[in-house]
Protein backbone atom coordinates (compact mmCIF):
# COMPACT_ATOMS: atom_id res chain seq x y z
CA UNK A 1 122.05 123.70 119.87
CA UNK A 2 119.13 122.30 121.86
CA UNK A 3 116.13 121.26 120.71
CA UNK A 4 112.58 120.19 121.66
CA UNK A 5 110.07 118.02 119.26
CA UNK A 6 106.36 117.70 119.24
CA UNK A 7 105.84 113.28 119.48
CA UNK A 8 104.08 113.86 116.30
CA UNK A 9 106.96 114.99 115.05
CA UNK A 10 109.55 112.74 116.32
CA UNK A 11 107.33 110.09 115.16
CA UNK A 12 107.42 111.78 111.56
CA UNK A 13 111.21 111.92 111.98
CA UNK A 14 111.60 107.98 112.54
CA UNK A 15 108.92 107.58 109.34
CA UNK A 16 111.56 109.71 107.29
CA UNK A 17 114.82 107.59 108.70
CA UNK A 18 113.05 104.18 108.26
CA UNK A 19 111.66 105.44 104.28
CA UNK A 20 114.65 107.93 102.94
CA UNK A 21 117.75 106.75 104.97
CA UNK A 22 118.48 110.93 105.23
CA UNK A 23 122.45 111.42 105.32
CA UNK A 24 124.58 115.11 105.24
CA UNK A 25 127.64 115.48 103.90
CA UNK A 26 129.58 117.78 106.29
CA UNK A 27 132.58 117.82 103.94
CA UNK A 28 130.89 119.64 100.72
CA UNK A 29 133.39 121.68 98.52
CA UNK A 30 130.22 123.82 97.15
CA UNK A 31 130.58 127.60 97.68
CA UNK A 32 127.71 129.86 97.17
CA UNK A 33 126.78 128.93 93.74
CA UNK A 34 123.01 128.63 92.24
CA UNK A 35 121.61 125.70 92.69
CA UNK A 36 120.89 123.17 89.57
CA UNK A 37 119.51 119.93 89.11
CA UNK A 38 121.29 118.39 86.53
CA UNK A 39 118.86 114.91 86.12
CA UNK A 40 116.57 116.15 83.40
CA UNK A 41 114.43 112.90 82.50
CA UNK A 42 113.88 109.48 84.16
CA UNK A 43 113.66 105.79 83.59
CA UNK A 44 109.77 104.80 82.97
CA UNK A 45 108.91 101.60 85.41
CA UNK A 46 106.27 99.11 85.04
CA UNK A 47 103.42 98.47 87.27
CA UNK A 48 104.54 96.02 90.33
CA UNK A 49 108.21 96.13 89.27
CA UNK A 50 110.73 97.21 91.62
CA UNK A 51 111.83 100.97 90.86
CA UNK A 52 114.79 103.13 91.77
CA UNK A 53 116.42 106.13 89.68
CA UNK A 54 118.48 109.00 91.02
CA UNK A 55 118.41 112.79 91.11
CA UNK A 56 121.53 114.81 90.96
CA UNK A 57 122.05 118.58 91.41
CA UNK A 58 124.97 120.99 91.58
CA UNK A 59 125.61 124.32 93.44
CA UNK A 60 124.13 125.17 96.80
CA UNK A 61 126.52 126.03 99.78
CA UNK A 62 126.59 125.12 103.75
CA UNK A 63 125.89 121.42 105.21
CA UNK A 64 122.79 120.28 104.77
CA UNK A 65 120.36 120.33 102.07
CA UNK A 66 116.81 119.81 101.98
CA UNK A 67 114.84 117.55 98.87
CA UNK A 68 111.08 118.21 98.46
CA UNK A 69 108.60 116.85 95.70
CA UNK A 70 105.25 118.62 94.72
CA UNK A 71 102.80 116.85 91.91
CA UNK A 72 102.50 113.54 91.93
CA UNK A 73 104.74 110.43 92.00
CA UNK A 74 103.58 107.48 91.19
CA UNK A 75 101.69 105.72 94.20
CA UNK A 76 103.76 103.60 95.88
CA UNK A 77 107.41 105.70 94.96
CA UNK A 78 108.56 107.73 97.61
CA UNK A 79 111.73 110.24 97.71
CA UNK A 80 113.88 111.06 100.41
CA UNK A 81 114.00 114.19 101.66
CA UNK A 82 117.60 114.42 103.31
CA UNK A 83 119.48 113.02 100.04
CA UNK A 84 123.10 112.42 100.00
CA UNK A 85 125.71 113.54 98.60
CA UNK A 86 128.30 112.05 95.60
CA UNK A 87 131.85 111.92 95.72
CA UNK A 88 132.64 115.46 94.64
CA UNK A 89 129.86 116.43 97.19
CA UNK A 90 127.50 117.01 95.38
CA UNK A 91 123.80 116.95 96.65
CA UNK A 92 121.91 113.29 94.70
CA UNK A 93 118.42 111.71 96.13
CA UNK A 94 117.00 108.72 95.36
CA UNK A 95 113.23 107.95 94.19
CA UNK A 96 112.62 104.30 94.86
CA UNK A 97 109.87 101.94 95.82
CA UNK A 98 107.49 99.49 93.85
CA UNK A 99 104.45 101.38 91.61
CA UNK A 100 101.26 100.34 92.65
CA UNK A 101 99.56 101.93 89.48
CA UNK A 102 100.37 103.03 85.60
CA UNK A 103 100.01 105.64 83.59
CA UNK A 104 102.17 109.17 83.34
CA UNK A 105 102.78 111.00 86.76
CA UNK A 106 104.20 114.68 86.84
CA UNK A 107 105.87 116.18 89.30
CA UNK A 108 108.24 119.22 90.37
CA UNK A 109 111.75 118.66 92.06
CA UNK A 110 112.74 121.31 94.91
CA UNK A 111 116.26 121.19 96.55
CA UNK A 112 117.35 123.79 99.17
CA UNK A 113 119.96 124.83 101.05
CA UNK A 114 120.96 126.11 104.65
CA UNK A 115 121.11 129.19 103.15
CA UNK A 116 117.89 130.19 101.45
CA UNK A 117 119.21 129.14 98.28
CA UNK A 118 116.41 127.04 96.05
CA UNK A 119 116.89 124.82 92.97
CA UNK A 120 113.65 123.22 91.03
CA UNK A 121 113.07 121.16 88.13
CA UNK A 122 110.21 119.61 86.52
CA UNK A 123 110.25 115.80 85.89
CA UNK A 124 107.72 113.17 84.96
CA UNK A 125 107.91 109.34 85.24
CA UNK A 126 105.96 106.87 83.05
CA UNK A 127 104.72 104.01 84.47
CA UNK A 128 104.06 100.80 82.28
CA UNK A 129 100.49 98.71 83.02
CA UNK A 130 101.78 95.33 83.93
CA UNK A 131 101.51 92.64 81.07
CA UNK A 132 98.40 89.40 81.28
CA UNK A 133 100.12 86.69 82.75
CA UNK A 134 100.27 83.70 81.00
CA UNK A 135 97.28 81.36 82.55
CA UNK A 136 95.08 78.47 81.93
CA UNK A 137 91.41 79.38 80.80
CA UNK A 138 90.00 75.94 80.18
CA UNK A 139 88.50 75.81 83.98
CA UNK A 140 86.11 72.28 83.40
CA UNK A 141 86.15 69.24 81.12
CA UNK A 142 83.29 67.35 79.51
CA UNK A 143 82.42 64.24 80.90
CA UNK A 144 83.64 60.91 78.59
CA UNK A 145 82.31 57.10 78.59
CA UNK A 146 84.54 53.83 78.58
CA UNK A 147 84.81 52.84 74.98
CA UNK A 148 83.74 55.85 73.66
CA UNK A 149 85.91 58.51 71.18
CA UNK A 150 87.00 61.65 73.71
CA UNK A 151 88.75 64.92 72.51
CA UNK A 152 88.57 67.75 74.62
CA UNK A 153 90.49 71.19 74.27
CA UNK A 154 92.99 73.00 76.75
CA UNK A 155 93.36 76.60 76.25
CA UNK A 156 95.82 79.36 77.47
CA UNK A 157 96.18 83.17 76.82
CA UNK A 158 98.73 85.56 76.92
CA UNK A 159 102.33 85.20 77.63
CA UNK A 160 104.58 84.82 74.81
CA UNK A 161 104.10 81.48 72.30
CA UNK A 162 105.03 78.83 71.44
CA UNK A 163 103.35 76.53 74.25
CA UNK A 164 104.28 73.67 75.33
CA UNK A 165 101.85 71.69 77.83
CA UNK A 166 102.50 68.64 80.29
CA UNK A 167 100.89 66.37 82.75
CA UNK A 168 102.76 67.92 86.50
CA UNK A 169 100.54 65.62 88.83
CA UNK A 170 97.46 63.05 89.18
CA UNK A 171 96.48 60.47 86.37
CA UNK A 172 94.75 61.07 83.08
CA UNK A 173 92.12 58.48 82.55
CA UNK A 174 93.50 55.26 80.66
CA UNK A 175 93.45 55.93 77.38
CA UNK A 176 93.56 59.41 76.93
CA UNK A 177 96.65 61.65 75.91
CA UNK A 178 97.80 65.43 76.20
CA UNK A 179 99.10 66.81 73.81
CA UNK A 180 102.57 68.07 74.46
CA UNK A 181 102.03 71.26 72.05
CA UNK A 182 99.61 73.84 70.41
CA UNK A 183 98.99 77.77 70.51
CA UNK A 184 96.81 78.39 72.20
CA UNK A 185 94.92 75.05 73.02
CA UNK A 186 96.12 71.79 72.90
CA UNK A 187 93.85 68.19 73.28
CA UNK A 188 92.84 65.88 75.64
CA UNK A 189 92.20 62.95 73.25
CA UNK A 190 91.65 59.03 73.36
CA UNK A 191 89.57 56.07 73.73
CA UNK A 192 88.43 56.08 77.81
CA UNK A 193 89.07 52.49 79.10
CA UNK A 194 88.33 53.10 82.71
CA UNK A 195 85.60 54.24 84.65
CA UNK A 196 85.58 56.88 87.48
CA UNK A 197 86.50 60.61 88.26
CA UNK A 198 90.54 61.63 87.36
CA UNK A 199 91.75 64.66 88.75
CA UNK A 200 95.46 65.65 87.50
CA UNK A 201 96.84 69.45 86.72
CA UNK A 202 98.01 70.72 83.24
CA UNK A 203 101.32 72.80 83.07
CA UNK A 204 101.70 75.65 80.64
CA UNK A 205 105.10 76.93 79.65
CA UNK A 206 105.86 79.56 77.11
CA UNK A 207 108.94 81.23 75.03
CA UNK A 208 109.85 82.97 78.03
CA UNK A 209 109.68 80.15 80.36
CA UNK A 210 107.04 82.07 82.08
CA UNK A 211 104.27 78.89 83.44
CA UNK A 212 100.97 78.39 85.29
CA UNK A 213 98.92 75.78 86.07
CA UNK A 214 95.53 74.39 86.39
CA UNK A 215 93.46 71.36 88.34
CA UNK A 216 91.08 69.98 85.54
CA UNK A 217 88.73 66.84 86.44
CA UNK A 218 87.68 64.41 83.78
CA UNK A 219 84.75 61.81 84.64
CA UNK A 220 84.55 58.48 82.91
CA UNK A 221 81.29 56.78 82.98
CA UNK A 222 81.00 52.98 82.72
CA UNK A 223 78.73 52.62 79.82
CA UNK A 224 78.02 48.76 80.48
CA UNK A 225 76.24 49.76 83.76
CA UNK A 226 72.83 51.16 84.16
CA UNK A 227 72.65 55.42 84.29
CA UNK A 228 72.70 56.38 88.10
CA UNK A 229 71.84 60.13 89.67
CA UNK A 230 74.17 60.19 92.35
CA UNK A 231 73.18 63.71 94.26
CA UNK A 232 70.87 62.92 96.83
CA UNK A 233 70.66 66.17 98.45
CA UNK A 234 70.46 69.59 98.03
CA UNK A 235 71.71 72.41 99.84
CA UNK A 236 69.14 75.11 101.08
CA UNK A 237 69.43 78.94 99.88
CA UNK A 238 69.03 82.42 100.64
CA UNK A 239 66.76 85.61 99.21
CA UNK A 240 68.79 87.84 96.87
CA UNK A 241 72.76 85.39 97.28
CA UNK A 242 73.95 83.56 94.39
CA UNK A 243 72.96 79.53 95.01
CA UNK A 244 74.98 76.87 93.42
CA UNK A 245 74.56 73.40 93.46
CA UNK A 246 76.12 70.10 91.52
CA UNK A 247 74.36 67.34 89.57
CA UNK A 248 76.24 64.62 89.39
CA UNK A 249 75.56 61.38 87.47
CA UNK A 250 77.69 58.07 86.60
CA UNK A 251 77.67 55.11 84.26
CA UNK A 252 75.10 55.05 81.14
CA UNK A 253 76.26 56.53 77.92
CA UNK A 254 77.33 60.19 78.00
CA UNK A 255 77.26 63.03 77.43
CA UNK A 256 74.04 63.77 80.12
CA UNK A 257 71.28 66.37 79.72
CA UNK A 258 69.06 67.93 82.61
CA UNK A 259 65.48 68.72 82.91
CA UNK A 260 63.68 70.84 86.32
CA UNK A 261 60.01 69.39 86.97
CA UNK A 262 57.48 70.94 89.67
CA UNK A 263 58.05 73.85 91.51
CA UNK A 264 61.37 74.77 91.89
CA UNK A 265 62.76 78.23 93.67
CA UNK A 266 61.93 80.93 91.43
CA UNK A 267 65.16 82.14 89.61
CA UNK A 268 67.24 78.60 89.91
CA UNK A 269 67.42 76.78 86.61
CA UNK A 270 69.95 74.21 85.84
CA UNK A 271 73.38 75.25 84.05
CA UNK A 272 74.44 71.94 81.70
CA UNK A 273 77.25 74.55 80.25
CA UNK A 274 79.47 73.38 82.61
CA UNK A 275 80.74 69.68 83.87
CA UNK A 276 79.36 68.39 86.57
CA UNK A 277 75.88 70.06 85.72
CA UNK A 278 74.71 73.12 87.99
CA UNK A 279 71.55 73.95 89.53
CA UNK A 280 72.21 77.77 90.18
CA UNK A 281 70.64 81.15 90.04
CA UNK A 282 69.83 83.90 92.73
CA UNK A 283 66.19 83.10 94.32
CA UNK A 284 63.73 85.43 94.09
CA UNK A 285 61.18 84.32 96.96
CA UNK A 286 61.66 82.64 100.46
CA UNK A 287 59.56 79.43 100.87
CA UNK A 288 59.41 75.83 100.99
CA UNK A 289 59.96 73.75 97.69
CA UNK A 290 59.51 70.23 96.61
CA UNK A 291 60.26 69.38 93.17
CA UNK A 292 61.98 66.60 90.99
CA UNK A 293 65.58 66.99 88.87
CA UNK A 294 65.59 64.38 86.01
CA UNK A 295 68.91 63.46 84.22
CA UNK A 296 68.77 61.64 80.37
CA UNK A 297 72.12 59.74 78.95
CA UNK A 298 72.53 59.23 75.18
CA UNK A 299 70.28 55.88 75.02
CA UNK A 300 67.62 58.53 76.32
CA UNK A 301 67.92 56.42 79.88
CA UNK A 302 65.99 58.82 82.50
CA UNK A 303 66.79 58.81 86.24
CA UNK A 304 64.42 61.56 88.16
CA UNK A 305 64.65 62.23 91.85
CA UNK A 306 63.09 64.36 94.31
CA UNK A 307 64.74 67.05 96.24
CA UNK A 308 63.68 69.19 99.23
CA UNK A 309 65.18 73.39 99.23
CA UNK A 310 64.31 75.90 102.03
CA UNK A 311 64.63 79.31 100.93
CA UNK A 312 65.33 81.96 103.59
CA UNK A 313 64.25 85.90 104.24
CA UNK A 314 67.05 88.27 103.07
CA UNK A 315 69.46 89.74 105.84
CA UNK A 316 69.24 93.58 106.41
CA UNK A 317 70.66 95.38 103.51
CA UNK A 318 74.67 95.88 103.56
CA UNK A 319 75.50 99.25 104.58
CA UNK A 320 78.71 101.09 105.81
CA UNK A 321 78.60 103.14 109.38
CA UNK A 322 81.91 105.19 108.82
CA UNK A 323 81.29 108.53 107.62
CA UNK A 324 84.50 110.64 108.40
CA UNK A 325 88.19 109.97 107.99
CA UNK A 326 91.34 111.96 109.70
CA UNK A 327 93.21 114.11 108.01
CA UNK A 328 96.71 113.47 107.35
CA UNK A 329 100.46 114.50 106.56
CA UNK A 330 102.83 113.97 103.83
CA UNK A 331 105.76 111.38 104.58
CA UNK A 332 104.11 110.76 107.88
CA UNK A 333 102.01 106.75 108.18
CA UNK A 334 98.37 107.15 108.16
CA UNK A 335 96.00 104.58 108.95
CA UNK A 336 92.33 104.35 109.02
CA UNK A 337 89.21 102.03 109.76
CA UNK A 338 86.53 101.54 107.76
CA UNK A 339 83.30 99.33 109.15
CA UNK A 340 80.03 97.97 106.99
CA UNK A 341 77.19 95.58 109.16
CA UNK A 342 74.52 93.64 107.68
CA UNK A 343 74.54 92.11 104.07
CA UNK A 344 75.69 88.56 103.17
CA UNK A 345 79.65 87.50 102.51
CA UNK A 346 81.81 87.51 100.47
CA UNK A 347 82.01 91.00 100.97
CA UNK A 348 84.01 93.16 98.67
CA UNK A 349 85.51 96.97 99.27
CA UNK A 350 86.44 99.28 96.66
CA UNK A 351 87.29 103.08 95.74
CA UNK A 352 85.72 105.36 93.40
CA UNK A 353 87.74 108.31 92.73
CA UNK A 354 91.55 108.82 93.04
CA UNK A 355 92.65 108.25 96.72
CA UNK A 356 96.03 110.48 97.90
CA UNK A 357 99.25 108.92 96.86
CA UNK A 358 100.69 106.41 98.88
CA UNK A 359 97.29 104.93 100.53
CA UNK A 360 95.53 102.32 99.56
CA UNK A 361 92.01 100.60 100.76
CA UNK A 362 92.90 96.52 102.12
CA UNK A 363 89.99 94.46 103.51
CA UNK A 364 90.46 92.91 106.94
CA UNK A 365 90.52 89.00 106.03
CA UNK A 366 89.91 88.10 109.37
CA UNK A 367 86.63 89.98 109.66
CA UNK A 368 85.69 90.94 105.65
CA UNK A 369 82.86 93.59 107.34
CA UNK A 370 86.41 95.57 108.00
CA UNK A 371 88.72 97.42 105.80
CA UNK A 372 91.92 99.85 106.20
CA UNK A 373 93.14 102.90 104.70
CA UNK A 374 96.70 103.08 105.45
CA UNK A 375 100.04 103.89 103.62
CA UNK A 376 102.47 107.10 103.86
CA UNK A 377 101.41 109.91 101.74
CA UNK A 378 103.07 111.42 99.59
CA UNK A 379 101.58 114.77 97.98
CA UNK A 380 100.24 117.32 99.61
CA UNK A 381 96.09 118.19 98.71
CA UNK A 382 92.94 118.40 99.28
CA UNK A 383 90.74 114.57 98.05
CA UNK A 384 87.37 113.67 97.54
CA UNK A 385 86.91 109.97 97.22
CA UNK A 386 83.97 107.01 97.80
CA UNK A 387 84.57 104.12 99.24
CA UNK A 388 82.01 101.43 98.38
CA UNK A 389 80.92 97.76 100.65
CA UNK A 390 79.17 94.90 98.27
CA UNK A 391 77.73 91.70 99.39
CA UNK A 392 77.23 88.48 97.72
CA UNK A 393 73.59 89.84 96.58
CA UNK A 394 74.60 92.55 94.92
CA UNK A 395 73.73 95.40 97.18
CA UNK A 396 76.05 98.25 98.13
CA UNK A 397 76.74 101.12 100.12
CA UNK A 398 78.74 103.73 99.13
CA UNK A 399 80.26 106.83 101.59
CA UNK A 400 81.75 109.89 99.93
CA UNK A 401 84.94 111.38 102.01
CA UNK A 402 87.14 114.40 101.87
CA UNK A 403 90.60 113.85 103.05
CA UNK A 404 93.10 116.50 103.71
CA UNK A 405 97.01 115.84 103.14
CA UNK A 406 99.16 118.47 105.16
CA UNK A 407 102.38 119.05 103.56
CA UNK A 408 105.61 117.98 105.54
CA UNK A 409 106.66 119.77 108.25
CA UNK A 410 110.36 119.66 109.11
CA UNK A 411 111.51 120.58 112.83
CA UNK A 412 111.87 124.09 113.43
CA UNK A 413 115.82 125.26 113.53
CA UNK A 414 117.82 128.17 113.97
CA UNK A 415 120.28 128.49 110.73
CA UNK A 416 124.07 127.62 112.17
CA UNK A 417 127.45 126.32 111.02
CA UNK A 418 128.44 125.79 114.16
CA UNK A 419 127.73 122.97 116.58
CA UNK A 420 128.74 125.11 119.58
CA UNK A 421 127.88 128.63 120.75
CA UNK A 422 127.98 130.91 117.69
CA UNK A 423 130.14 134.03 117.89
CA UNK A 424 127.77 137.31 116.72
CA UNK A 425 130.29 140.08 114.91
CA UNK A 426 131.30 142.21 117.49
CA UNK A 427 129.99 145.65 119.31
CA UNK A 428 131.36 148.94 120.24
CA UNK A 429 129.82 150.39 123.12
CA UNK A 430 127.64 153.43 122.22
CA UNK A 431 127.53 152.98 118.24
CA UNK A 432 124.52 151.32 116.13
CA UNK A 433 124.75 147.40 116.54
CA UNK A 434 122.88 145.41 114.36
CA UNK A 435 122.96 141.17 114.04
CA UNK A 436 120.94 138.63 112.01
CA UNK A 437 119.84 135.67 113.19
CA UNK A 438 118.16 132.60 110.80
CA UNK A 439 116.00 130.02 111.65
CA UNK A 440 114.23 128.00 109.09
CA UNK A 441 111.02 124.94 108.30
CA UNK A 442 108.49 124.28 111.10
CA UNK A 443 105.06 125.98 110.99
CA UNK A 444 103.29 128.81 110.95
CA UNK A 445 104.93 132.29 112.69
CA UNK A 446 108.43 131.83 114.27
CA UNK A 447 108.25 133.69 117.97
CA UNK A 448 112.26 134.70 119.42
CA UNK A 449 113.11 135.11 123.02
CA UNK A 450 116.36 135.64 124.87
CA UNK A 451 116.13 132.37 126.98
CA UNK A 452 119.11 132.25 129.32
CA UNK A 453 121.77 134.83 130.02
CA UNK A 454 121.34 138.33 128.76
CA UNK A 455 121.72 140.66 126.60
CA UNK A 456 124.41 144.08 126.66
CA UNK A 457 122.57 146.64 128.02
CA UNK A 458 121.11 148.71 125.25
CA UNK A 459 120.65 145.98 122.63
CA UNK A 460 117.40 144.36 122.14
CA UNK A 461 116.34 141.18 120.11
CA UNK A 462 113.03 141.63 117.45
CA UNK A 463 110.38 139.14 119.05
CA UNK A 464 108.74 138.19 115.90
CA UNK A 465 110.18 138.24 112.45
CA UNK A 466 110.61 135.21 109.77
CA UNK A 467 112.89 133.63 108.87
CA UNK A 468 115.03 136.32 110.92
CA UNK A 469 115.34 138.18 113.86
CA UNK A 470 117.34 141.08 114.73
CA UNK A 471 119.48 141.90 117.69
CA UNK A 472 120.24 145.47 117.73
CA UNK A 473 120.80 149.03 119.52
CA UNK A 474 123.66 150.68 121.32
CA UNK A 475 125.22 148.84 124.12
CA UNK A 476 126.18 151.22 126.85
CA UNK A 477 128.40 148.78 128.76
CA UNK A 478 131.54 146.66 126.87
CA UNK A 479 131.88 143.02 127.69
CA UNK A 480 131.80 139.42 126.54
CA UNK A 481 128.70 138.46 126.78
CA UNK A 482 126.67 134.98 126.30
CA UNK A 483 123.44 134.32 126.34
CA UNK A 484 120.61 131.74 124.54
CA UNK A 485 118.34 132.75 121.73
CA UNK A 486 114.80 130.21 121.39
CA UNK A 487 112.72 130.59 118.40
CA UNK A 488 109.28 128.76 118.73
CA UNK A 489 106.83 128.37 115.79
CA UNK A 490 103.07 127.89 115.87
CA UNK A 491 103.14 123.82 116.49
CA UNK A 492 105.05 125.05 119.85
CA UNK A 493 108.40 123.50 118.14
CA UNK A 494 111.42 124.93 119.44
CA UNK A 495 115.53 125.37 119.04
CA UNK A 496 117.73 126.89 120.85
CA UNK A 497 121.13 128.51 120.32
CA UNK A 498 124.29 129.60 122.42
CA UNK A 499 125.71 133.13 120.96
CA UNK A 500 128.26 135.15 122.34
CA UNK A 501 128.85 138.70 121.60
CA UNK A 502 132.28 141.06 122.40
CA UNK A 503 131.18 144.67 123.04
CA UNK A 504 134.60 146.53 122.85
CA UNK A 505 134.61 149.91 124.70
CA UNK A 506 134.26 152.84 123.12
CA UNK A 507 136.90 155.56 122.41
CA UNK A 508 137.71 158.20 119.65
């Protein structure tokens, strides 16, 4: 047999090798029996956990047999399509890959064989939202004094308690103690006996040994020294983006309170929520400002200094220039561009709507105004979708696409058991001669030429027919005779086939 493929499709083929590992089983002990699939229910999975359950089936005759899956699996599980076979022979596939998603996906089974014969079954897969993970929520830590009473809580959620909590690196400040347990905070607690700024992490472990971490900073002012502001400059901003700036003072008597005088950037105000203090906000109006920041200790000691903020024009508004997408192909890698201008970073990408299974949207990280639509997919369908760009100020464009998923198309083939020239059942010259010939997958119409040799005078082969053609007549002349039949589909995919055919003579 000899046979031609697209480079789409050989392309497709490598795809399939790489994601199913396709085998055949040229030993099966099936005869023509119906087709079943035994596997009536499978294993649920959980979101980002590694998933794999098989799919057997009995019945089915001849050497190869082709799996198919319609509905949807979950995104990021893929079947193969080729299967293999168990030790009795018997046709199994395997659904495997890592769920991207949760929730309840259903889908319908198909297994055929080289003979027409089809087997279906309808199965469903439940996929499990992936737990919290334990984590630290305590982000900053009040400021303390030297000689003054400090407690300060740690907090954690989810995971599985008890906690228990250490010190995994830097130096608390002298004096001050963490304790080693508590659900689901535990204290930072003492008499400070040192000035200055300690950094250090905080470990969380819980009942399942599960851990995470988190870099906390603790400032200890001297209290026998004077109060000092010690941020002398400010940073300058921008129309619409997020501005965030730190107010940092030592020594005095914590804890420290903040006060704005003069004209400041419309929509900054100071944040004393949150250690060191913040002067943050989004400015409203591009200018010039000169104003004064005053900071007030315990002893009501007051420290004011003047600061200096240009506030720029806003950029051009973020927008995104793509407005079409390719269609694509089930089992076969897609991969797409996406491209926003203007706006102000960070810049974030995201999808409203369901996108087909198997893709997902990934932002370029070296150049953030990028993104990429890219996976294998894996159902068949017509999908509307938006894909959205955001900048740091909040504005957004958002582009609605239609994307069409082809269903897979296998290389046309002519049906044969045989991996020579097949032998047609023989002729008598001048009687009625009839012979079917198979082929099966590839697109469209199938087409069917004699392409080499010929046929016995007075038999003809059916040009167009699927999934058969016909070679039939009267031959007037006896012989052994070979020839080639080619079927070709409408993708231009072709197979060929040797056949030989005995016309006897004819007598009474």
């Amino acid at each position: 047999m000899h046979r031609t493929h697209a480079p789409w499709l050989f392309t497709l083929s490598l795809v399939m090798a790489a994601c199913g590992g396709e085998t055949t089983n040229n030993n099966n002990t099936n005869t023509n029996t119906p087709i079943t699939i035994e596997t009536t229910s499978l294993p649920g999975g959980q979101q980002g956990v590694a998933y794999s359950a098989e799919i057997r089936a009995k019945g089915g005759s001849g050497e190869g047999y082709k799996w198919s899956v319609s509905g949807s699996l979950p995104p990021g599980l893929f079947m193969s399509s080729g299967g293999t076979t168990d030790g009795s022979g018997n046709p199994m596939t395997t659904i495997l890959g890592t769920p991207t998603g949760n929730g309840t996906y259903s889908f319908d089974v198909r297994l055929a064989d080289d003979t027409g014969q089809i087997g279906s079954a309808s199965l469903q897969i439940v996929v499990d939202a992936a737990p919290p993970a334990l984590g630290i929520t305590t982000t900053s830590m009040p400021d303390g004094g030297t000689n003054q009473a400090y407690s300060a809580s740690i907090t954690a959620a989810n995971g599985t308690p008890p906690y228990r909590w250490l010190l995994v690196s830097g130096a608390l400040p002298p004096g001050l103690t963490l304790g080693a347990e508590g659900d689901p905070s535990t204290t930072l607690a003492g008499t400070p006996l040192q000035a200055g700024a300690f950094e250090f992490t905080v470990r969380v472990r819980d009942a399942d040994n599960a851990q995470a971490d988190q870099k906390l900073k603790v400032t200890i002012a001297d209290t026998t020294q004077p109060l000092q502001f010690t941020t002398t400059d400010l940073p300058d901003g921008q129309v619409g983006l997020l501005y965030t700036a730190e107010l940092t003072a030592v020594n005095g008597t914590p804890p420290y309170s903040w006060l704005l005088v003069g004209d400041a950037p419309p929509g900054l105000d100071i944040d004393e929520s949150v250690s060191p203090a913040l002067l943050t906000g989004v400015p409203t109006t591009f200018g010039s400002y000169t104003f004064q920041i005053e900071v007030e200790d315990a002893q009501h000691v007051k420290v004011r200094r003047t600061f200096f903020v240009e506030i720029s024009r806003a950029p051009p508004v973020v927008r995104l220039i793509t407005v079409e997408l390719p269609d694509g192909e089930v089992a076969s890698a897609y991969s797409a561009e996406l491209q926003g201008i203007n706006g102000s970073g960070p810049y974030t990408w995201s999808v409203q709507g369901n996108l087909p299974p198997g893709l997902a949207l990934t932002q370029n990280q070296a150049d953030p105004l990028l993104a990429t639509l890219s996976g294998t997919p894996t159902t068949e369908g017509t999908y509307a979708f938006g894909v959205q760009i955001a900048d740091a100020r909040g504005d957004t464009s958002t582009v609605d696409f239609t994307v069409v998923i082809l269903p897979q198309i296998f290389p046309i083939e002519i049906v044969s058991t045989s991996s020579g020239a097949v032998t047609l059942a023989p002729a008598v010259q001048g009687l009625a001669y009839s012979a079917t010939i198979t082929a099966r997958d590839g697109f469209g119409r199938y087409h069917w030429v004699v392409s080499q040799g010929a046929l016995p005078a007075g038999l003809t082969l059916q040009i167009a027919g699927k999934p058969s053609t016909v070679v039939s007549g009267a031959p007037t002349v006896s012989g052994n005779f070979t020839f080639s039949v080619t079927v070709y589909d409408d993708n231009n995919e072709t197979d060929t086939q040797d056949f030989t055919l005995l016309v006897v003579g004819g007598g009474t």
